[in-house]
PDB file of N, CA and C in Angstrom:
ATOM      1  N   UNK A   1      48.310   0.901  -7.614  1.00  0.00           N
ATOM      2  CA  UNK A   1      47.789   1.286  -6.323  1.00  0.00           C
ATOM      3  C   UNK A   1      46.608   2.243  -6.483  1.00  0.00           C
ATOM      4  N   UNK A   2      46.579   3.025  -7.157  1.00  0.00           N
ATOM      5  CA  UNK A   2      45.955   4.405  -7.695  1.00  0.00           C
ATOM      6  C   UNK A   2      44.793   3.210  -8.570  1.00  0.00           C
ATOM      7  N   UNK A   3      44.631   2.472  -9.161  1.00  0.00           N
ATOM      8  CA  UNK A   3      43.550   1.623  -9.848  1.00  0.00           C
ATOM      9  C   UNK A   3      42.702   1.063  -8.492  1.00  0.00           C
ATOM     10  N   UNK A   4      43.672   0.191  -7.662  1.00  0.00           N
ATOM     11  CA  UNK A   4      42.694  -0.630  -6.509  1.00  0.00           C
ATOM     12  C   UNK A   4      42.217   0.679  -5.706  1.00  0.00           C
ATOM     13  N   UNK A   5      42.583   1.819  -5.184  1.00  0.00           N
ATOM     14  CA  UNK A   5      41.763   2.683  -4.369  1.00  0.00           C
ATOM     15  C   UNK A   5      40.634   3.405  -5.114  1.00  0.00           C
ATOM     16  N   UNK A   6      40.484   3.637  -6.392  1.00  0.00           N
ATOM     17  CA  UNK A   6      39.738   3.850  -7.092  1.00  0.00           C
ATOM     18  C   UNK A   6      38.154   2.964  -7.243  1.00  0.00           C
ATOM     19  N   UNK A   7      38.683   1.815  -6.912  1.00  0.00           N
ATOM     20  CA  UNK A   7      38.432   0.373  -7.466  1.00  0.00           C
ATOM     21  C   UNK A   7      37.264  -0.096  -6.033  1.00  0.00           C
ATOM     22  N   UNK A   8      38.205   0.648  -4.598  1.00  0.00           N
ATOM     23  CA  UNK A   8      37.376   0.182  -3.285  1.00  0.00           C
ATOM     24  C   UNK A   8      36.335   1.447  -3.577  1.00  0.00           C
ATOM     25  N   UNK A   9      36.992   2.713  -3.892  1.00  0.00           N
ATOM     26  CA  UNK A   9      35.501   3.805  -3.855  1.00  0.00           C
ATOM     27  C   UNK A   9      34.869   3.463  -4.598  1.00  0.00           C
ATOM     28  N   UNK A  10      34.840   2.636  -5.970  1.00  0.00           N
ATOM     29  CA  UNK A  10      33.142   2.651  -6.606  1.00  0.00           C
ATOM     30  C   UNK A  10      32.849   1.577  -6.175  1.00  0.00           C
ATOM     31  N   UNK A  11      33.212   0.798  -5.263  1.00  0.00           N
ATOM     32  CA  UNK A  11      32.466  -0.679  -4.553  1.00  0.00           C
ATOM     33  C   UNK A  11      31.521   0.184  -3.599  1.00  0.00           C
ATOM     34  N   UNK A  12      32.630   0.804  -2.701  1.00  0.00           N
ATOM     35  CA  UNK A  12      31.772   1.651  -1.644  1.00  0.00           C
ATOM     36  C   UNK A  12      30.416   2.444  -2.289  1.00  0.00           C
ATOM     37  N   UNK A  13      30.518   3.260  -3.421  1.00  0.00           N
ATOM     38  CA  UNK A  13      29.665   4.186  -3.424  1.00  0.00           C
ATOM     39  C   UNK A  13      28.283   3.314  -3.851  1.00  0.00           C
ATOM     40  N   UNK A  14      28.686   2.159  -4.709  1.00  0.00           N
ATOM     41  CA  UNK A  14      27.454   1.246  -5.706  1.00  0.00           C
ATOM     42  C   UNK A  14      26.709   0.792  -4.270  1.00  0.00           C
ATOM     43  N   UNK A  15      27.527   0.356  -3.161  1.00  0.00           N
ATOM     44  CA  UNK A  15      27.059  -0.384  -1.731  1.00  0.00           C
ATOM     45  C   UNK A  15      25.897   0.779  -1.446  1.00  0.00           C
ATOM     46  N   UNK A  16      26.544   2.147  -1.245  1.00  0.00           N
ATOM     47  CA  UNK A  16      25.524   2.639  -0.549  1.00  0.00           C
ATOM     48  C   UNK A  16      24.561   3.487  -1.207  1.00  0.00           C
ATOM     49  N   UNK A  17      24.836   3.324  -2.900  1.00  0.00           N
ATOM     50  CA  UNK A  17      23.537   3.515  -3.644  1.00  0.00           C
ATOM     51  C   UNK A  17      22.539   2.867  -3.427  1.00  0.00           C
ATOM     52  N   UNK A  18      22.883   1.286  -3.283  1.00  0.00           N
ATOM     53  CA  UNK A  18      21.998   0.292  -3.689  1.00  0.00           C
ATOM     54  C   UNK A  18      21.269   0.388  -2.196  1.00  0.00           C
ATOM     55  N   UNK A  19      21.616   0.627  -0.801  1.00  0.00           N
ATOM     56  CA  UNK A  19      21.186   0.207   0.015  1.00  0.00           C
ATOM     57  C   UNK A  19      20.123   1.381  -0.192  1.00  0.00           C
ATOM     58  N   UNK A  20      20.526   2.634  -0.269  1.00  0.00           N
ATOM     59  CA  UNK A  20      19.103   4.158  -0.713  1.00  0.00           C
ATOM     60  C   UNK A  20      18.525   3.419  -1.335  1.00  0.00           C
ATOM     61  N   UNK A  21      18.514   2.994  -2.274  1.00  0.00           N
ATOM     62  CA  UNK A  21      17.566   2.370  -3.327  1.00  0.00           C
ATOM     63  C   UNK A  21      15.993   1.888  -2.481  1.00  0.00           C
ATOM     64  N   UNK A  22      17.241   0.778  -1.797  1.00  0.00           N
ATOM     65  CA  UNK A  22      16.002  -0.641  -1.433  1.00  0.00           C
ATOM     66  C   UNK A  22      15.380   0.143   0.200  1.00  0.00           C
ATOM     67  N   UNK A  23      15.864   1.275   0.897  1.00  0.00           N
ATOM     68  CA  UNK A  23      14.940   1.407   1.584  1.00  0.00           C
ATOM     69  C   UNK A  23      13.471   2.087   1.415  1.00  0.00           C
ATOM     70  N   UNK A  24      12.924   1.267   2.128  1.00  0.00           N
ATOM     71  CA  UNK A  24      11.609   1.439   2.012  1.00  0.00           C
ATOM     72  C   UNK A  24      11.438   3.153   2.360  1.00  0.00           C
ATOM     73  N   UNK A  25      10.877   3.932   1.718  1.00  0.00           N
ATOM     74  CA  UNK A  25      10.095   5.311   1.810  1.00  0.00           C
ATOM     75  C   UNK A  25       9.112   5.398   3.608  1.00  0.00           C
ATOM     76  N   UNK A  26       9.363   6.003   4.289  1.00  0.00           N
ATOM     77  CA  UNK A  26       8.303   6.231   5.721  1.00  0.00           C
ATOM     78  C   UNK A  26       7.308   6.961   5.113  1.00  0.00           C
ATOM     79  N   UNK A  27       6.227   6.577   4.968  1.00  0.00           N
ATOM     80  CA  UNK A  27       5.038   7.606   5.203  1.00  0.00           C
ATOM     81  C   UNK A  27       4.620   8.815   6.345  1.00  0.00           C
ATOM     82  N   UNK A  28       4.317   9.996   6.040  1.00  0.00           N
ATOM     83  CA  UNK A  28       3.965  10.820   7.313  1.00  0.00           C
ATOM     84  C   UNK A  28       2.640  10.499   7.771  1.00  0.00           C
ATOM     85  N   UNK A  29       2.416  10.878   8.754  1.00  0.00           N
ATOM     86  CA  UNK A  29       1.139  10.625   9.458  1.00  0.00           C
ATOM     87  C   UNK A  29      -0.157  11.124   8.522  1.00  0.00           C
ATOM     88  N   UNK A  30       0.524  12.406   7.611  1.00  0.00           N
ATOM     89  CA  UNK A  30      -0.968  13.107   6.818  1.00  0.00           C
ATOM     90  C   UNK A  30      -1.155  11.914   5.833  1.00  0.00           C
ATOM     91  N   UNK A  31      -0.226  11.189   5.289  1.00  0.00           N
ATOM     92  CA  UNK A  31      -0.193  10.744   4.111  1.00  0.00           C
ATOM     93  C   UNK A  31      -0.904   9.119   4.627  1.00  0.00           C
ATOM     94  N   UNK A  32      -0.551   8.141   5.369  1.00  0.00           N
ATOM     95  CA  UNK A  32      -1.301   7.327   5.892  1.00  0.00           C
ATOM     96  C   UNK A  32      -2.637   7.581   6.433  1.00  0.00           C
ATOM     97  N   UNK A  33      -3.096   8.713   6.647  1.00  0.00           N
ATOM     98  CA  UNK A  33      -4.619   8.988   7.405  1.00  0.00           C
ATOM     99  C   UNK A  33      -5.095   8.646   5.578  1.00  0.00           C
ATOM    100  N   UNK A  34      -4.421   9.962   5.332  1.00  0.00           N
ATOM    101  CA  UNK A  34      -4.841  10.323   3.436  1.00  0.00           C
ATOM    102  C   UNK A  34      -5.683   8.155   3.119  1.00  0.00           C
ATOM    103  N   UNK A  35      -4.690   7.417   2.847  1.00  0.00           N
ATOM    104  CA  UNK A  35      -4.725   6.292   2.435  1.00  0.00           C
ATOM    105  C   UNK A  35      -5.958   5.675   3.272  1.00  0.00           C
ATOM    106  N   UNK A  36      -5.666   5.728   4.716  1.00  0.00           N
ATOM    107  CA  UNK A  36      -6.848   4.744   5.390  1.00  0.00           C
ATOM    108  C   UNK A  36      -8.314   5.624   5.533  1.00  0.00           C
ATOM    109  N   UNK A  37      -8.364   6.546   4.963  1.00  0.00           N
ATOM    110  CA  UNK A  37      -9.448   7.686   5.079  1.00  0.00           C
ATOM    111  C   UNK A  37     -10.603   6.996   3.465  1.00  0.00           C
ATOM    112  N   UNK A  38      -9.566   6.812   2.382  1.00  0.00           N
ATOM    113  CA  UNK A  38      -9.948   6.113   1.201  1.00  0.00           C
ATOM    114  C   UNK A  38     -10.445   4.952   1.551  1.00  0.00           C
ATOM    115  N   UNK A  39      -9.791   4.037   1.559  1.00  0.00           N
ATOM    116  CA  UNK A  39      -9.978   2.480   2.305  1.00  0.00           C
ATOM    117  C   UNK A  39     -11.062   2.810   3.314  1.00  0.00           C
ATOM    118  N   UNK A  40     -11.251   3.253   4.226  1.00  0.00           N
ATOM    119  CA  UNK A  40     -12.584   3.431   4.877  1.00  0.00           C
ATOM    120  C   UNK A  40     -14.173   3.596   3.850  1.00  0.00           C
ATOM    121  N   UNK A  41     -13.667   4.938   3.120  1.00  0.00           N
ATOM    122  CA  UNK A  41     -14.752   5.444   2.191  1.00  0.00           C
ATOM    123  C   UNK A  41     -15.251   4.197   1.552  1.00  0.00           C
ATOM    124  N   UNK A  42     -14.235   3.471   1.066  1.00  0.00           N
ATOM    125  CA  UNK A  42     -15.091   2.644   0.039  1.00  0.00           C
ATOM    126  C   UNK A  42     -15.976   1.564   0.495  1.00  0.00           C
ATOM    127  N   UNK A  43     -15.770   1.116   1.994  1.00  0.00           N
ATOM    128  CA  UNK A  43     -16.764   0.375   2.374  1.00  0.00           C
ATOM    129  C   UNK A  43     -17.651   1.033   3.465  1.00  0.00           C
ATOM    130  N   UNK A  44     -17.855   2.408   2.922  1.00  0.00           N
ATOM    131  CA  UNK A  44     -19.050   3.181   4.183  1.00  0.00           C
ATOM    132  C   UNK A  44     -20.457   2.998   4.144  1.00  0.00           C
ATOM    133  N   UNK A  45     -20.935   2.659   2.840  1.00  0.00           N
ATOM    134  CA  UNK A  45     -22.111   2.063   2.926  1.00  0.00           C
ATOM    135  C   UNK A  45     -22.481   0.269   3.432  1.00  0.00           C
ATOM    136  N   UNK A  46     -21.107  -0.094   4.056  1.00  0.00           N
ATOM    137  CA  UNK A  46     -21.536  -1.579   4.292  1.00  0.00           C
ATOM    138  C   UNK A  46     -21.382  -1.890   5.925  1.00  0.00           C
ATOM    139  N   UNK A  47     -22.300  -2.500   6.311  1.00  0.00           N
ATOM    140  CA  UNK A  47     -22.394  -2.884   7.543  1.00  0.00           C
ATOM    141  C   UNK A  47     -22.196  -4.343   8.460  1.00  0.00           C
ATOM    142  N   UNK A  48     -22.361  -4.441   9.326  1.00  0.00           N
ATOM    143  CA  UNK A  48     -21.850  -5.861  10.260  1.00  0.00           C
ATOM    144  C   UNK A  48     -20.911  -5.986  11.008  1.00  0.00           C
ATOM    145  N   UNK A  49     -20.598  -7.058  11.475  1.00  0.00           N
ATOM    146  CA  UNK A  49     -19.559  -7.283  12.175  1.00  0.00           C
ATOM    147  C   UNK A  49     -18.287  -7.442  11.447  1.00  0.00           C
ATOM    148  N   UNK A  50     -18.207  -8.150  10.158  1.00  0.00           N
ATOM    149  CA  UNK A  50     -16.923  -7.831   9.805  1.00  0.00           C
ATOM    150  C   UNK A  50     -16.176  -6.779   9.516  1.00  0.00           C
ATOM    151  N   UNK A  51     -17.893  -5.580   8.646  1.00  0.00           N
ATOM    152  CA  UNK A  51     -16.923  -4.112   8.573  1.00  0.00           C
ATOM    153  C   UNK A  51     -16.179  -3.470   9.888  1.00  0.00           C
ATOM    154  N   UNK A  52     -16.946  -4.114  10.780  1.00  0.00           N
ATOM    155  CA  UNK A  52     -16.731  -3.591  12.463  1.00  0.00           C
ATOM    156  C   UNK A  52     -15.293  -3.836  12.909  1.00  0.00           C
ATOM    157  N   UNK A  53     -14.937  -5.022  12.589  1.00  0.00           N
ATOM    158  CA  UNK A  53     -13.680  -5.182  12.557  1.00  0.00           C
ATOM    159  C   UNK A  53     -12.584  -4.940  11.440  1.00  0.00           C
ATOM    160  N   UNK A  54     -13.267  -5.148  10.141  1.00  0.00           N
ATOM    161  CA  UNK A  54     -12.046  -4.334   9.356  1.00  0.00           C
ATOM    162  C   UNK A  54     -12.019  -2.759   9.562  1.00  0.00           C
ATOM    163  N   UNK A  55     -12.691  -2.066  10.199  1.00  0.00           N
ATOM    164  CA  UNK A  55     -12.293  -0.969  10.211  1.00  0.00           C
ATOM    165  C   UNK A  55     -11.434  -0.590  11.356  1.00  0.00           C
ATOM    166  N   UNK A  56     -11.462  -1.211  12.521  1.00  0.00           N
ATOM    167  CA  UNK A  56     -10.851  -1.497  13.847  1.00  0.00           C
ATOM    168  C   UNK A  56      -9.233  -1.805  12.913  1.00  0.00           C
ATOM    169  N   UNK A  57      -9.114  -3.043  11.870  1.00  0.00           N
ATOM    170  CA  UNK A  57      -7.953  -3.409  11.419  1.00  0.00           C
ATOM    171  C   UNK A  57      -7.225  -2.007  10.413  1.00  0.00           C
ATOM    172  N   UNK A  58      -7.840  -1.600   9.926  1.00  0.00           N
ATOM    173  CA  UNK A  58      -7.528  -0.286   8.914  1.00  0.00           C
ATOM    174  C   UNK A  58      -6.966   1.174  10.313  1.00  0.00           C
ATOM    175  N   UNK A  59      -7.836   1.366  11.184  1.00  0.00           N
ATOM    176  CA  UNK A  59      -7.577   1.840  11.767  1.00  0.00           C
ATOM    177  C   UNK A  59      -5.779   1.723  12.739  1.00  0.00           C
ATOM    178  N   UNK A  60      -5.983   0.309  12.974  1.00  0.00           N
ATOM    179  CA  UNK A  60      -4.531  -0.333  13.861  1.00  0.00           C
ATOM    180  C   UNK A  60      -3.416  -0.576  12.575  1.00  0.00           C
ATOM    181  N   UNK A  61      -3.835  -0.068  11.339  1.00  0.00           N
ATOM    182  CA  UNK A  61      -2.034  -0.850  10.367  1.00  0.00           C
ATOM    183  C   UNK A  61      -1.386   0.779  10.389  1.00  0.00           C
ATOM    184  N   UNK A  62      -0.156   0.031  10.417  1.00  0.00           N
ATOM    185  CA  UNK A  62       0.897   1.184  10.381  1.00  0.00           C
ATOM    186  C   UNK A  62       1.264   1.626   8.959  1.00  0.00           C
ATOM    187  N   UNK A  63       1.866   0.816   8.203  1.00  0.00           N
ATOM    188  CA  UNK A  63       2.280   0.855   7.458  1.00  0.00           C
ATOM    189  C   UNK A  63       1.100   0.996   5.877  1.00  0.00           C
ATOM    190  N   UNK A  64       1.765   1.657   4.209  1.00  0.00           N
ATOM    191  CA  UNK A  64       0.741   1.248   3.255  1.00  0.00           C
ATOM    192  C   UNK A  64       0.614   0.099   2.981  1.00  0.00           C
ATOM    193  N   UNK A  65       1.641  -0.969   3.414  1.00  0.00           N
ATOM    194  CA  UNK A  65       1.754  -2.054   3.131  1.00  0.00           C
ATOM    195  C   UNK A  65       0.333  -3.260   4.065  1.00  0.00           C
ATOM    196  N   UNK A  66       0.655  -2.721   5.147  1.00  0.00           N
ATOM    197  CA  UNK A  66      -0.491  -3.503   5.680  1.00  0.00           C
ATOM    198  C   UNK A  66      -2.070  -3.348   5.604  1.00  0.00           C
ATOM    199  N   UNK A  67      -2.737  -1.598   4.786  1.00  0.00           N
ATOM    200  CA  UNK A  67      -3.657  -1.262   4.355  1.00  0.00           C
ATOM    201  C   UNK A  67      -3.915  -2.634   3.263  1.00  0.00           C
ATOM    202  N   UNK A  68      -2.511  -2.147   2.326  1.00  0.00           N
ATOM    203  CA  UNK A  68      -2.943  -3.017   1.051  1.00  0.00           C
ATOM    204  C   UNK A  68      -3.267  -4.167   1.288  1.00  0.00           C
ATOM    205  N   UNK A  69      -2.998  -4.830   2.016  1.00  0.00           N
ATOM    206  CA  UNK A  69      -3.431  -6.033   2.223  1.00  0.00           C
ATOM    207  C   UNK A  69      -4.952  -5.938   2.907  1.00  0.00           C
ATOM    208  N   UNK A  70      -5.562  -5.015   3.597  1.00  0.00           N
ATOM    209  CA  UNK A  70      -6.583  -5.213   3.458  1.00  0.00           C
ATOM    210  C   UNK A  70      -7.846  -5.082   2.489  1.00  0.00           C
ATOM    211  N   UNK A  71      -7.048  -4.061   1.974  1.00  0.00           N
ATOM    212  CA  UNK A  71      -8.113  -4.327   0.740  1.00  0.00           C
ATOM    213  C   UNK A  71      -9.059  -5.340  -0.047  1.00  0.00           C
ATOM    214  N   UNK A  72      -8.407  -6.728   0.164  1.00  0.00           N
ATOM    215  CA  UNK A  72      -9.095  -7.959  -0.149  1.00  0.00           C
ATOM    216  C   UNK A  72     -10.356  -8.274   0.627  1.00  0.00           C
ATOM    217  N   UNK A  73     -10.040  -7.865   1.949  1.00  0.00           N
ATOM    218  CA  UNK A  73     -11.341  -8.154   3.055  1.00  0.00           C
ATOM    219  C   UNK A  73     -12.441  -7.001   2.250  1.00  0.00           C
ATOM    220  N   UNK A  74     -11.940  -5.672   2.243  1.00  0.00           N
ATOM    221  CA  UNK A  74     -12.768  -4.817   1.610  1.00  0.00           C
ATOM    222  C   UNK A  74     -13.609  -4.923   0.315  1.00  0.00           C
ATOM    223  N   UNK A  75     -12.894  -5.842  -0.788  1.00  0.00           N
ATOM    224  CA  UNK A  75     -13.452  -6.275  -1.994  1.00  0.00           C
ATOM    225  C   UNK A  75     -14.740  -6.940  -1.445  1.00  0.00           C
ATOM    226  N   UNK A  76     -14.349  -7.857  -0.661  1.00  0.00           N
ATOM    227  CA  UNK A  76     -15.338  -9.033  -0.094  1.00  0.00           C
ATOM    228  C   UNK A  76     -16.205  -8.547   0.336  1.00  0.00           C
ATOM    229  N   UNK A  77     -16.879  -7.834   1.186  1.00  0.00           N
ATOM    230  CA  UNK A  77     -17.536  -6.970   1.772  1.00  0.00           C
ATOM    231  C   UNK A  77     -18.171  -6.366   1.031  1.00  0.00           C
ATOM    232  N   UNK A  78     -17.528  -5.502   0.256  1.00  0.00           N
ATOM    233  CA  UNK A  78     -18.457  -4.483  -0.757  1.00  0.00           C
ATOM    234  C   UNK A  78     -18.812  -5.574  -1.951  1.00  0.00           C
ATOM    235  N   UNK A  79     -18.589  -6.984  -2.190  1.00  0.00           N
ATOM    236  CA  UNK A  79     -19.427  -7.636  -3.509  1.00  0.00           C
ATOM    237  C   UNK A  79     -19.945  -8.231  -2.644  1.00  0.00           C
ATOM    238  N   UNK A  80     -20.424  -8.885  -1.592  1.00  0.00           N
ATOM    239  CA  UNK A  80     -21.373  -8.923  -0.846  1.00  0.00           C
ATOM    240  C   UNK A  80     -22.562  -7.895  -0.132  1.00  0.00           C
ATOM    241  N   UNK A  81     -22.585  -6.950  -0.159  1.00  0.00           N
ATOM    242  CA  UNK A  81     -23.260  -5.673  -0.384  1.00  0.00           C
ATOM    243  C   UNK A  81     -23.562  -4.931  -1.758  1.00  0.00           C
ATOM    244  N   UNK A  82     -23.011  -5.304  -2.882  1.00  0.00           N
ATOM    245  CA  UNK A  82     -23.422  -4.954  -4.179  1.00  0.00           C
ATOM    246  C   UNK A  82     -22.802  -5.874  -4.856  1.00  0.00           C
ATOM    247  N   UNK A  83     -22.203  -5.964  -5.906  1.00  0.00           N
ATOM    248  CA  UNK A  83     -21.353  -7.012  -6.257  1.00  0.00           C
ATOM    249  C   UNK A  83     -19.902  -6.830  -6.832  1.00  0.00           C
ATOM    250  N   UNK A  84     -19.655  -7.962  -7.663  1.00  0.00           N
ATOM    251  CA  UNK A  84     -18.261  -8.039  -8.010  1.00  0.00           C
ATOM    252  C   UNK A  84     -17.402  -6.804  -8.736  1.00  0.00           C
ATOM    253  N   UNK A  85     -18.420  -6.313  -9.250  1.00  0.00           N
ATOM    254  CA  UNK A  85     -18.440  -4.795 -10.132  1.00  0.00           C
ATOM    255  C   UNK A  85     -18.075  -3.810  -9.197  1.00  0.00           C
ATOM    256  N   UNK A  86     -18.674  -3.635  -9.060  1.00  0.00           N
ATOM    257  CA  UNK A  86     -18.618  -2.114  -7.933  1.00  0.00           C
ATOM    258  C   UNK A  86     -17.588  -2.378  -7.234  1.00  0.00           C
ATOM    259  N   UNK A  87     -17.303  -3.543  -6.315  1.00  0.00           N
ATOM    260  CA  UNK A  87     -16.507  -3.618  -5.661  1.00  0.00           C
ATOM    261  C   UNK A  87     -14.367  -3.401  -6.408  1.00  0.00           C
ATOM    262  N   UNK A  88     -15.015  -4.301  -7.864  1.00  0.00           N
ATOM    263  CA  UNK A  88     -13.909  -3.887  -8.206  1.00  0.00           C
ATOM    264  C   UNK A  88     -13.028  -2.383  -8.916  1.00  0.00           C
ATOM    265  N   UNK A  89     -14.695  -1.939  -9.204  1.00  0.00           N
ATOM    266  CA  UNK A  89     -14.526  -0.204  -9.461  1.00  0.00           C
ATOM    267  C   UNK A  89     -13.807   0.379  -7.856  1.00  0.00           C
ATOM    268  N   UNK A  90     -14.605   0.102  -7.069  1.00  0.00           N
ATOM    269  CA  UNK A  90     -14.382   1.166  -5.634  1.00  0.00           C
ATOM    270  C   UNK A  90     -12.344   0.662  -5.354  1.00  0.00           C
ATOM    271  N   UNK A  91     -12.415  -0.256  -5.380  1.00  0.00           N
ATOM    272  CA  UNK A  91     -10.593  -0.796  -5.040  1.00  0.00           C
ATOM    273  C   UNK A  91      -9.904  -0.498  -6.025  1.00  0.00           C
ATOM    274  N   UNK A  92     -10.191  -0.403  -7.091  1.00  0.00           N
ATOM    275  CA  UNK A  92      -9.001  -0.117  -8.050  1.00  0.00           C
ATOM    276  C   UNK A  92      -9.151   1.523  -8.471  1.00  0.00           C
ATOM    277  N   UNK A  93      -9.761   2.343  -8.023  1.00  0.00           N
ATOM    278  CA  UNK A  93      -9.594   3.551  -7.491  1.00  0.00           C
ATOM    279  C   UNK A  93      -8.905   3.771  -6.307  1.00  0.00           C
ATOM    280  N   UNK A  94      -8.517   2.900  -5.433  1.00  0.00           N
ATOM    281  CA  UNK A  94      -7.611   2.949  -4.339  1.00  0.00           C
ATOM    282  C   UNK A  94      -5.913   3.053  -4.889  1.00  0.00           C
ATOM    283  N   UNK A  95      -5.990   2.479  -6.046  1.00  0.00           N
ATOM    284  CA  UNK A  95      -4.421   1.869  -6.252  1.00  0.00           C
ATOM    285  C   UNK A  95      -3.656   3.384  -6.530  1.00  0.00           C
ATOM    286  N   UNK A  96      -4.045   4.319  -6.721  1.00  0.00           N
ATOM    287  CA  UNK A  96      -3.370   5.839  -6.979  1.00  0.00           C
ATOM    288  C   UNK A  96      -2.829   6.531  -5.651  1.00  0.00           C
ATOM    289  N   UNK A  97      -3.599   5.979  -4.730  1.00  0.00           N
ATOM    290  CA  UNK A  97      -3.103   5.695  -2.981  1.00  0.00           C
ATOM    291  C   UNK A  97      -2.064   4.851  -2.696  1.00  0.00           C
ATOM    292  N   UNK A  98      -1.964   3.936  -3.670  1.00  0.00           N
ATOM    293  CA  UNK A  98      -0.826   3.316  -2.696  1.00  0.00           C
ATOM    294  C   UNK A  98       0.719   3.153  -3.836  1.00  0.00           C
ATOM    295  N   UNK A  99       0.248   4.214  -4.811  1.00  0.00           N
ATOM    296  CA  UNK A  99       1.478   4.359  -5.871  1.00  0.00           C
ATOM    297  C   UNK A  99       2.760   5.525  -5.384  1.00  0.00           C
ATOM    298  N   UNK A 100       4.093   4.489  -5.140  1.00  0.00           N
ATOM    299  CA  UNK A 100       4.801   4.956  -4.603  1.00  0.00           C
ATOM    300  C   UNK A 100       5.348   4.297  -3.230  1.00  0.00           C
ATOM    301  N   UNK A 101       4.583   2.939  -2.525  1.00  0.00           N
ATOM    302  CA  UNK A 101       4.248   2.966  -1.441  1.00  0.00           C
ATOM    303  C   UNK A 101       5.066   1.434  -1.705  1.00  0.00           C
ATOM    304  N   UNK A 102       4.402   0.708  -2.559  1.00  0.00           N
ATOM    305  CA  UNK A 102       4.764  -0.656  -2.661  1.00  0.00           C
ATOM    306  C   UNK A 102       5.341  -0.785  -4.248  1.00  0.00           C
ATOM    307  N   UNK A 103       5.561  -2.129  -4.136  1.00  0.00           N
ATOM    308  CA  UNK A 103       6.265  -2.097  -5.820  1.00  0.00           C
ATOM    309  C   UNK A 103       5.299  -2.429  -6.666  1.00  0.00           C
ATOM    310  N   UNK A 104       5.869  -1.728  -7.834  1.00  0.00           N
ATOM    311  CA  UNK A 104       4.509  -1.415  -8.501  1.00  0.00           C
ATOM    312  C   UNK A 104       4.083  -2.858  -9.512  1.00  0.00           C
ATOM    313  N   UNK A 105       4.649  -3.612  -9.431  1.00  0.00           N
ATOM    314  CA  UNK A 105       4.091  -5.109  -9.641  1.00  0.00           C
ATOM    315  C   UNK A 105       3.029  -5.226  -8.598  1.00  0.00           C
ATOM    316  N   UNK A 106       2.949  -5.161  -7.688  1.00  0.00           N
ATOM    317  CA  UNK A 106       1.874  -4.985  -6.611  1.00  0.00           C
ATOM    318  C   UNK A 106       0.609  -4.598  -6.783  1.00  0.00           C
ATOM    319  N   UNK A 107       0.358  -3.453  -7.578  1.00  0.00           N
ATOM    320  CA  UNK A 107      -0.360  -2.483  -8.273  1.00  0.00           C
ATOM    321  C   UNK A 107      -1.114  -3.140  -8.914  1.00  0.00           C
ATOM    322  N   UNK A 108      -1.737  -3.883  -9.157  1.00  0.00           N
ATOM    323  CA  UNK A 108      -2.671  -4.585 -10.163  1.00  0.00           C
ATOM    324  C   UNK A 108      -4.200  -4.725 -10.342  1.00  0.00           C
ATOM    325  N   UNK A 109      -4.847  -3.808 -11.159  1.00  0.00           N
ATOM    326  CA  UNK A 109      -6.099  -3.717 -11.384  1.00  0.00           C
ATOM    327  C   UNK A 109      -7.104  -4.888 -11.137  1.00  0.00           C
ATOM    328  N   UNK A 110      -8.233  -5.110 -10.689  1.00  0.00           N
ATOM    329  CA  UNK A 110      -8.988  -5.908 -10.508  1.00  0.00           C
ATOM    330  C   UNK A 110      -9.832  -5.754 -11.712  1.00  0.00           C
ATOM    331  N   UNK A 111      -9.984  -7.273 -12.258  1.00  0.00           N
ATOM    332  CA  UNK A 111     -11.118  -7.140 -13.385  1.00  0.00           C
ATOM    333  C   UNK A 111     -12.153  -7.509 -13.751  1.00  0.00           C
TER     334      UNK A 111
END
């Protein structure tokens, strides 16, 4: 008897390790400006209608998760305004922003 009650508490406790684990971290408001303040910077020298709207989109994401995903529009933009280089210097200086945020398989240098 003394084995199976033993037996339900480390089911219980592994359950609600694992669930801490997998929740996702909330960002505070300083720490998301922090992120979309970067992501802005790097395409401030570029202009048009699309920066017009990715910045409208950077501005409206909640989450680091939905920044990161813009970042691709941002690559595009800035190697069309300088090129593939720069652009991939300016974004992969972003990734120290979003360490902690997403999984770090995610994280992957542009080359």
């Amino acid at each position: 008897m003394e084995t199976a009650f033993i037996s339900v508490l480390t089911r219980i406790f592994r359950a609600n390790l694992a669930s801490r684990q997998r929740a996702p971290k909330i960002p505070s408001l300083k720490e998301l400006a922090r992120i979309r303040r970067h992501l802005e910077r790097s395409i401030e020298d570029c202009s048009g209608t699309p920066v017009t709207r990715l910045r409208k989109q950077i501005d409206q994401a909640h989450t680091p998760q939905e920044l990161w995903l813009l970042r691709n529009d941002a690559y595009q933009l800035i190697s069309q305004r300088h090129n593939q280089a720069v652009a991939a210097e300016r974004i992969n200086r972003l990734l120290q922003d979003f360490e902690g945020w997403l999984d770090p398989k995610q994280l992957v240098r542009i080359q």
